[in-house]
Protein backbone atom coordinates (compact mmCIF):
# COMPACT_ATOMS: atom_id res chain seq x y z
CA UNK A 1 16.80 25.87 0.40
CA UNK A 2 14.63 29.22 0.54
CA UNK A 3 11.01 29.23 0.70
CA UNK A 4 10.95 30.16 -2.59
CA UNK A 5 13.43 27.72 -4.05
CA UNK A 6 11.64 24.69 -2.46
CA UNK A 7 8.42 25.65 -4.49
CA UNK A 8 10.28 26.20 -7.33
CA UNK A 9 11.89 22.81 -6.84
CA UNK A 10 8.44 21.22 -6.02
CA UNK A 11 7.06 22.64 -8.77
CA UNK A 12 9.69 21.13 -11.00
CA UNK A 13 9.58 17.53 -9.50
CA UNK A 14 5.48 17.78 -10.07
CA UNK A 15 5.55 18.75 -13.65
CA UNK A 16 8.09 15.49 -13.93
CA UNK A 17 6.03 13.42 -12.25
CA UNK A 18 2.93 14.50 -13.99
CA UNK A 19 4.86 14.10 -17.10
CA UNK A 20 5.61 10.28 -16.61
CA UNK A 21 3.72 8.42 -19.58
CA UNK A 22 3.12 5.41 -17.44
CA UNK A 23 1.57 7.37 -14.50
CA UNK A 24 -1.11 9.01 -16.39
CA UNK A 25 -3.68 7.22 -16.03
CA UNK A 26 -4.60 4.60 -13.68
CA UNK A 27 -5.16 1.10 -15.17
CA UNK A 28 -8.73 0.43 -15.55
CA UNK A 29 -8.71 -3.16 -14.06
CA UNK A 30 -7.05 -1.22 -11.18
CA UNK A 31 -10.01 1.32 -11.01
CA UNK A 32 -12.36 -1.63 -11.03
CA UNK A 33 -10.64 -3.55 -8.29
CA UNK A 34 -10.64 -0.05 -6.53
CA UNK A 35 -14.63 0.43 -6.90
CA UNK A 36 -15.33 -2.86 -6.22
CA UNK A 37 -12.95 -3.08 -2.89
CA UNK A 38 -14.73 -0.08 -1.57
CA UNK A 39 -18.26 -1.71 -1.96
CA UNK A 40 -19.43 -3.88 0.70
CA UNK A 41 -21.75 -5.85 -1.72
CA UNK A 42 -18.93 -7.05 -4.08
CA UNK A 43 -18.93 -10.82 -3.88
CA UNK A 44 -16.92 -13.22 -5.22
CA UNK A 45 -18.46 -13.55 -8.50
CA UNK A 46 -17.92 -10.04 -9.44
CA UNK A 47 -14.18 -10.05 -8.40
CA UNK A 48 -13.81 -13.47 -10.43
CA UNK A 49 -15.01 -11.26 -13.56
CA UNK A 50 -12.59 -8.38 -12.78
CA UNK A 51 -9.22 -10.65 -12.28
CA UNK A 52 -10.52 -12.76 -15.27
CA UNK A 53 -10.66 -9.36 -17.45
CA UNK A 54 -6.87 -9.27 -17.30
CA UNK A 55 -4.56 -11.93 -18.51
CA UNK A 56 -1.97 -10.72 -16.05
CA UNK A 57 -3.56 -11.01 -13.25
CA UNK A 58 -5.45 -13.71 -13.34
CA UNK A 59 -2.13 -15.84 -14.21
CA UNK A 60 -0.63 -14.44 -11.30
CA UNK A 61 -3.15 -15.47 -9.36
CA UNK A 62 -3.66 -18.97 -10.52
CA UNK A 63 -0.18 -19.09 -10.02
CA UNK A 64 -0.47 -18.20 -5.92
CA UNK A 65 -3.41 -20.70 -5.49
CA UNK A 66 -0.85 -23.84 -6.98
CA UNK A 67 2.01 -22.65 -4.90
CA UNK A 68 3.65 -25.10 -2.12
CA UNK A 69 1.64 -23.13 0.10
CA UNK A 70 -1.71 -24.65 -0.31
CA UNK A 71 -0.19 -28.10 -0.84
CA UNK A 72 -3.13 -29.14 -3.14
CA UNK A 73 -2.99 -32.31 -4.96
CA UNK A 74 -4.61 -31.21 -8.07
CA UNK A 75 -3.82 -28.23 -10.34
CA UNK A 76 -6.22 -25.19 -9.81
CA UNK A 77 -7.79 -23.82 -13.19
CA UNK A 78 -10.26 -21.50 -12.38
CA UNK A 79 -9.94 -17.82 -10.78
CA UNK A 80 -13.81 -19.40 -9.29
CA UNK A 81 -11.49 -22.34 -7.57
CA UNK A 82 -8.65 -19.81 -6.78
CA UNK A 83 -11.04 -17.75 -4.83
CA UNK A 84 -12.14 -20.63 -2.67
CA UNK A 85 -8.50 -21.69 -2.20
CA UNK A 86 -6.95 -18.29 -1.37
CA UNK A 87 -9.87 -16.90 0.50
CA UNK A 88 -11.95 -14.09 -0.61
CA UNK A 89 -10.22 -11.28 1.39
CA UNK A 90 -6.91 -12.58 0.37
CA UNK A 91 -7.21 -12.44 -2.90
CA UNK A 92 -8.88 -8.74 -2.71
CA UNK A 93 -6.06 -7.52 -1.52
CA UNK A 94 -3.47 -9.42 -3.90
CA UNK A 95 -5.46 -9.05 -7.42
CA UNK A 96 -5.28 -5.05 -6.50
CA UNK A 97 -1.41 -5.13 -5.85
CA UNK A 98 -0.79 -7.61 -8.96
CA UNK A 99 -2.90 -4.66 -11.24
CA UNK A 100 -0.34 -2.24 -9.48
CA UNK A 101 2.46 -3.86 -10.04
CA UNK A 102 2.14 -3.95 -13.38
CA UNK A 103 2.36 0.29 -13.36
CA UNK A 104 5.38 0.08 -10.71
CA UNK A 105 7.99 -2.01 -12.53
CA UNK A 106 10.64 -2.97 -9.67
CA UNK A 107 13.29 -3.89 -12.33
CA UNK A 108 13.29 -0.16 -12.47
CA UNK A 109 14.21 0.45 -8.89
CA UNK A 110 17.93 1.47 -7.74
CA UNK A 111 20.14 -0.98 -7.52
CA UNK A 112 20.56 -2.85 -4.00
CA UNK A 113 17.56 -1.37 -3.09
CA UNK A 114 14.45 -4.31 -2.14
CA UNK A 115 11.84 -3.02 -4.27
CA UNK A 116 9.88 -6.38 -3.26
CA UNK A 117 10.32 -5.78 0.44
CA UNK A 118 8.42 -2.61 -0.31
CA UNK A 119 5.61 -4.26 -2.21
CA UNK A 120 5.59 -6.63 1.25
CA UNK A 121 5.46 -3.80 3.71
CA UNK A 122 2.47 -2.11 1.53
CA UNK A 123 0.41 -5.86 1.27
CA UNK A 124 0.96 -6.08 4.91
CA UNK A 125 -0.03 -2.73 5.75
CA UNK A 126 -3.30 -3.28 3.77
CA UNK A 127 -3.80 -6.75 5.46
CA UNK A 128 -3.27 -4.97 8.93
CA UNK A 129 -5.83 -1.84 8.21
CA UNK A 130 -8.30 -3.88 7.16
CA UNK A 131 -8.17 -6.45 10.75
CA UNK A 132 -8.00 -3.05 12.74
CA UNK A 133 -11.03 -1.53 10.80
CA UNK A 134 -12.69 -4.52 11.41
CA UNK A 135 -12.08 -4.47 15.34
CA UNK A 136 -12.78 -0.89 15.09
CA UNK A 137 -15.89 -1.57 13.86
CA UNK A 138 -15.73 0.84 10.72
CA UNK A 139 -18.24 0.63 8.16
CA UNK A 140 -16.43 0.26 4.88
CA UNK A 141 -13.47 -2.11 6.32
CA UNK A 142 -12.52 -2.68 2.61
CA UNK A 143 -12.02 1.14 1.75
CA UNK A 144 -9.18 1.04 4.91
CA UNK A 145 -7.99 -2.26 2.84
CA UNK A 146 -7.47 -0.01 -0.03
CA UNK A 147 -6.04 2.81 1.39
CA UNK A 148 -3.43 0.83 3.24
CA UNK A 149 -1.92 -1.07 -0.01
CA UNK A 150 -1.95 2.45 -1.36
CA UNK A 151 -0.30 4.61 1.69
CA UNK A 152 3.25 4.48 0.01
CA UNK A 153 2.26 4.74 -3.44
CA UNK A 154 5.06 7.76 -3.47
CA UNK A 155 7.59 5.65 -2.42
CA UNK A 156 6.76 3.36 -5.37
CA UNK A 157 7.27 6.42 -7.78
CA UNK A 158 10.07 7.24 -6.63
CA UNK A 159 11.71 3.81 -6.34
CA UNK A 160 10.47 3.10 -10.00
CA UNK A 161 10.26 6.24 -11.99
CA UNK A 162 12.23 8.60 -10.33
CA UNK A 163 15.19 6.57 -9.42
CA UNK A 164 18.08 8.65 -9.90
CA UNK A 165 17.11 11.31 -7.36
CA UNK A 166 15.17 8.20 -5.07
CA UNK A 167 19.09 6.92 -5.07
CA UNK A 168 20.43 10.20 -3.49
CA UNK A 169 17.41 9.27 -0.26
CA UNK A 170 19.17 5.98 -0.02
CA UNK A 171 22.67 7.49 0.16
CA UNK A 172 21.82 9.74 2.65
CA UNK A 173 20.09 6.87 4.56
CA UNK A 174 23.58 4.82 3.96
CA UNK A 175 25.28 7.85 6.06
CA UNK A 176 23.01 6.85 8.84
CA UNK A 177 20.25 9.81 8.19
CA UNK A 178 16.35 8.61 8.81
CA UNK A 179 15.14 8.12 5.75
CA UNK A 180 12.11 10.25 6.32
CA UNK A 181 14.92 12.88 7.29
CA UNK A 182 16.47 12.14 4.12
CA UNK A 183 13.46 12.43 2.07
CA UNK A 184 12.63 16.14 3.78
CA UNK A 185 16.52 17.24 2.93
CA UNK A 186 15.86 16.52 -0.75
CA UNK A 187 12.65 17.42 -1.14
CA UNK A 188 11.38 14.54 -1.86
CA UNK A 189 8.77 13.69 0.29
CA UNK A 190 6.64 10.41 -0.12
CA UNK A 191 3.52 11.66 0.68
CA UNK A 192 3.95 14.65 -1.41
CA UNK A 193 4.38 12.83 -4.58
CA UNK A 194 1.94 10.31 -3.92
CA UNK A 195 -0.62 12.77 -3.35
CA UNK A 196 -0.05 14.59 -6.80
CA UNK A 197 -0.89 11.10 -8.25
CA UNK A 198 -3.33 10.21 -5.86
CA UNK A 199 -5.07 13.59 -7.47
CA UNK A 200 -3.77 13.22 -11.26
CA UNK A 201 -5.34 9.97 -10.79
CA UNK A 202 -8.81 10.80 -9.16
CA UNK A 203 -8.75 8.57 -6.37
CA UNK A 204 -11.47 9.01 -3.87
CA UNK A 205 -10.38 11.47 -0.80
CA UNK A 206 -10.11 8.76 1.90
CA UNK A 207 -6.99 7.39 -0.06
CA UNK A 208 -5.69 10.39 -0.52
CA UNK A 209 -6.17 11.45 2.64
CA UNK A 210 -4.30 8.30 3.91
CA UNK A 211 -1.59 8.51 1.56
CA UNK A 212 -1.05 12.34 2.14
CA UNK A 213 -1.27 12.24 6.36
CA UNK A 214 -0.32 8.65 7.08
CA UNK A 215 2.28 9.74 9.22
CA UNK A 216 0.87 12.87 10.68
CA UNK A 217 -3.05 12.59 10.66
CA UNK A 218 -4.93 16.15 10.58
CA UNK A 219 -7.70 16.42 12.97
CA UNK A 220 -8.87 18.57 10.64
CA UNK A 221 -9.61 16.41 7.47
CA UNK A 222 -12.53 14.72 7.09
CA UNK A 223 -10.82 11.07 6.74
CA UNK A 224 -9.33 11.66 9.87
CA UNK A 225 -10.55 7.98 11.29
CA UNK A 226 -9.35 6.14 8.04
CA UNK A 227 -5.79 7.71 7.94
CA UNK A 228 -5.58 6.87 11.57
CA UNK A 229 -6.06 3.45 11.06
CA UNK A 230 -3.83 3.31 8.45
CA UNK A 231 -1.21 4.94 10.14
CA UNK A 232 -1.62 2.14 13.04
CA UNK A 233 -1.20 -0.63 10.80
CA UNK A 234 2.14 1.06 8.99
CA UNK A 235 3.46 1.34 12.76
CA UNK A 236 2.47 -2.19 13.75
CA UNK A 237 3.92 -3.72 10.32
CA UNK A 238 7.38 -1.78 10.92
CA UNK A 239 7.45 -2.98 14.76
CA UNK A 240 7.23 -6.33 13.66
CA UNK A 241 9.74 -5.84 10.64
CA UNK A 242 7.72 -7.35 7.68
CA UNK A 243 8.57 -6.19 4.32
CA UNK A 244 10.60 -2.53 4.15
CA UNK A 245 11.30 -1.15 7.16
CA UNK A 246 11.96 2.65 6.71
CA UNK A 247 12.48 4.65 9.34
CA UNK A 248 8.92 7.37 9.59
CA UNK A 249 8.43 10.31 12.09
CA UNK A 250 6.95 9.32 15.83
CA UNK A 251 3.01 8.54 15.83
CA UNK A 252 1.02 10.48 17.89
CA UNK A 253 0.03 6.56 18.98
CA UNK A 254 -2.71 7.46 21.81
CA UNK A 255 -4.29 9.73 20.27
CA UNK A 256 -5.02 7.86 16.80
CA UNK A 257 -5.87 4.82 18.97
CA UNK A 258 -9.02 7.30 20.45
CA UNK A 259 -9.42 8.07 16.88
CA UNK A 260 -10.35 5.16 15.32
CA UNK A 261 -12.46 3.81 18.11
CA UNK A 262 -9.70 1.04 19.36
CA UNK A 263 -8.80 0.56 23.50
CA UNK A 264 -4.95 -0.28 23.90
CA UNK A 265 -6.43 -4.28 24.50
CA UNK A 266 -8.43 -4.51 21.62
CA UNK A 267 -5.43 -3.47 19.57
CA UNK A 268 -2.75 -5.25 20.95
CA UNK A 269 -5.45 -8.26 20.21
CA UNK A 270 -5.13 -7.58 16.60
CA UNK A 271 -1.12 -6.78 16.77
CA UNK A 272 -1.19 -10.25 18.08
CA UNK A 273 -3.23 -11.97 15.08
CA UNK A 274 -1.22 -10.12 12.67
CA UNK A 275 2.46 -11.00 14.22
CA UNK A 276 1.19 -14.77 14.12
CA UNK A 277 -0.70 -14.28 10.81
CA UNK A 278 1.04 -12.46 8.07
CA UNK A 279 4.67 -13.34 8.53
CA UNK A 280 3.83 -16.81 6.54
CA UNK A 281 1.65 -14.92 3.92
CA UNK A 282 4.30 -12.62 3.10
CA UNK A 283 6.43 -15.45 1.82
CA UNK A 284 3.34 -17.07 -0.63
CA UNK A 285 2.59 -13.28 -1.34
CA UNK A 286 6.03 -12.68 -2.71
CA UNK A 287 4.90 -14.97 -6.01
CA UNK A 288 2.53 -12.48 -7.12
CA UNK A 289 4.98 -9.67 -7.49
């Protein structure tokens, strides 16, 4: 493909994507959740009145806090209880990715593909960013929360809306070509196509950042620390194999380790918690999808 066929062709794939009646605008429970993730104040009573807002996802997670999981006697109510159950970080992260899953419908997704071993990777990427942030010591360690549920949010367009040309990735990927290889033959990069949302949308820089550079942070941009982060957590999540596992272009590993402020022991403290930690949640956090 010539230079100018593949902006043709990206030009083409934008308009489509931009053209996607679902995509075009961002729920606003999910814009609330977004705000009130990013804000350091929020406490539990305000995110009891966001997931209570929507019938959705408040039943979904109502339905998480009675699961096996917990092993409570008596039957939880109240999105107040739930919180207590589930634990307030918790269920930041899962009342964001229940708003989002209501955009990305995985029924839609090509068949044989996992689209719920996707959702996993993303929750555990998020769960991962926001323990490195915290070792990190980074300010805002819910705005790296954010940005790592969001990091693939192409891959979710393409798996749910733009299926037909997201199968032809997955046959290449069946004839033993990296996916991300597979992805650049097509012209169908992830981070591409996340970003146009990410910007159709109006989400603030630092995810955008993250989901455009994730897996080749820019020195350059100004969310250089954040995306670094989150492209630590997507490599420790895929070296331990939770959720989709999808083969990504070599991390420049020591020098986003100097970026975000983490020594090799201080990080392989957290890969440790995380390995031990999230395996089990992935399993409870497979109900809310």
């Amino acid at each position: 493909m010539t230079a100018i066929e593949n902006t043709e062709h990206l030009n083409r794939l934008r308009i489509r994507v931009f053209q996607i009646e679902r995509l075009a605008a961002m729920p606003q429970v999910v814009w609330r959740l977004i705000d009130a993730l990013g804000d350091e104040r929020t406490d539990a009573l305000r995110l009891e009145r966001i997931i209570e807002s929507d019938p959705a996802i408040a039943s979904k997670i109502l339905s998480l806090a009675n699961s096996a999981y917990y092993g409570l006697p008596q039957e939880i109510t109240t999105i107040r209880r739930a919180v207590v159950i589930i634990g307030f970080q918790e269920l930041q992260l899962l009342s964001l990715g229940a708003g989002l899953a209501e955009v990305f419908d995985l029924r839609k997704a090509p068949l044989g593909f996992d689209g719920v071993a996707l959702w996993l990777h993303c929750l555990a990427v998020s769960w991962a960013a926001r323990e490195l942030a915290e070792a990190a010591r980074y300010p805002i360690p819910g705005e790296i929360m954010v940005a790592g549920l969001l990091h693939d949010l192409g891959k979710l367009v393409l798996a749910t809306h733009l299926a037909d040309e997201f199968s032809q990735v997955l046959r290449l990927v069946g004839q033993n070509t990296p996916y991300f290889q597979a992805e650049e033959r097509l012209g169908l990069n992830h981070t591409v196509i996340g970003y146009w949302l990410a910007a159709r949308w109006g989400l603030p820089e630092i995810h955008s950042s993250a989901i455009r550079y994730h897996h080749h942070p820019q020195d350059t941009d100004p969310y250089f620390i954040s995306t670094c982060l989150v492209a630590l957590a997507d490599q420790l999540v895929k070296e331990f194999g939770l959720g989709l596992v999808q083969e990504a272009p070599p991390l420049d590993f020591s020098t986003a380790l100097q970026a975000a402020n983490l020594n090799p022991d201080r990080f392989q403290a957290v890969a440790g918690v995380i390995k031990e930690k999230v395996p089990p949640m992935l399993e409870t956090w497979k109900q809310t999808l």
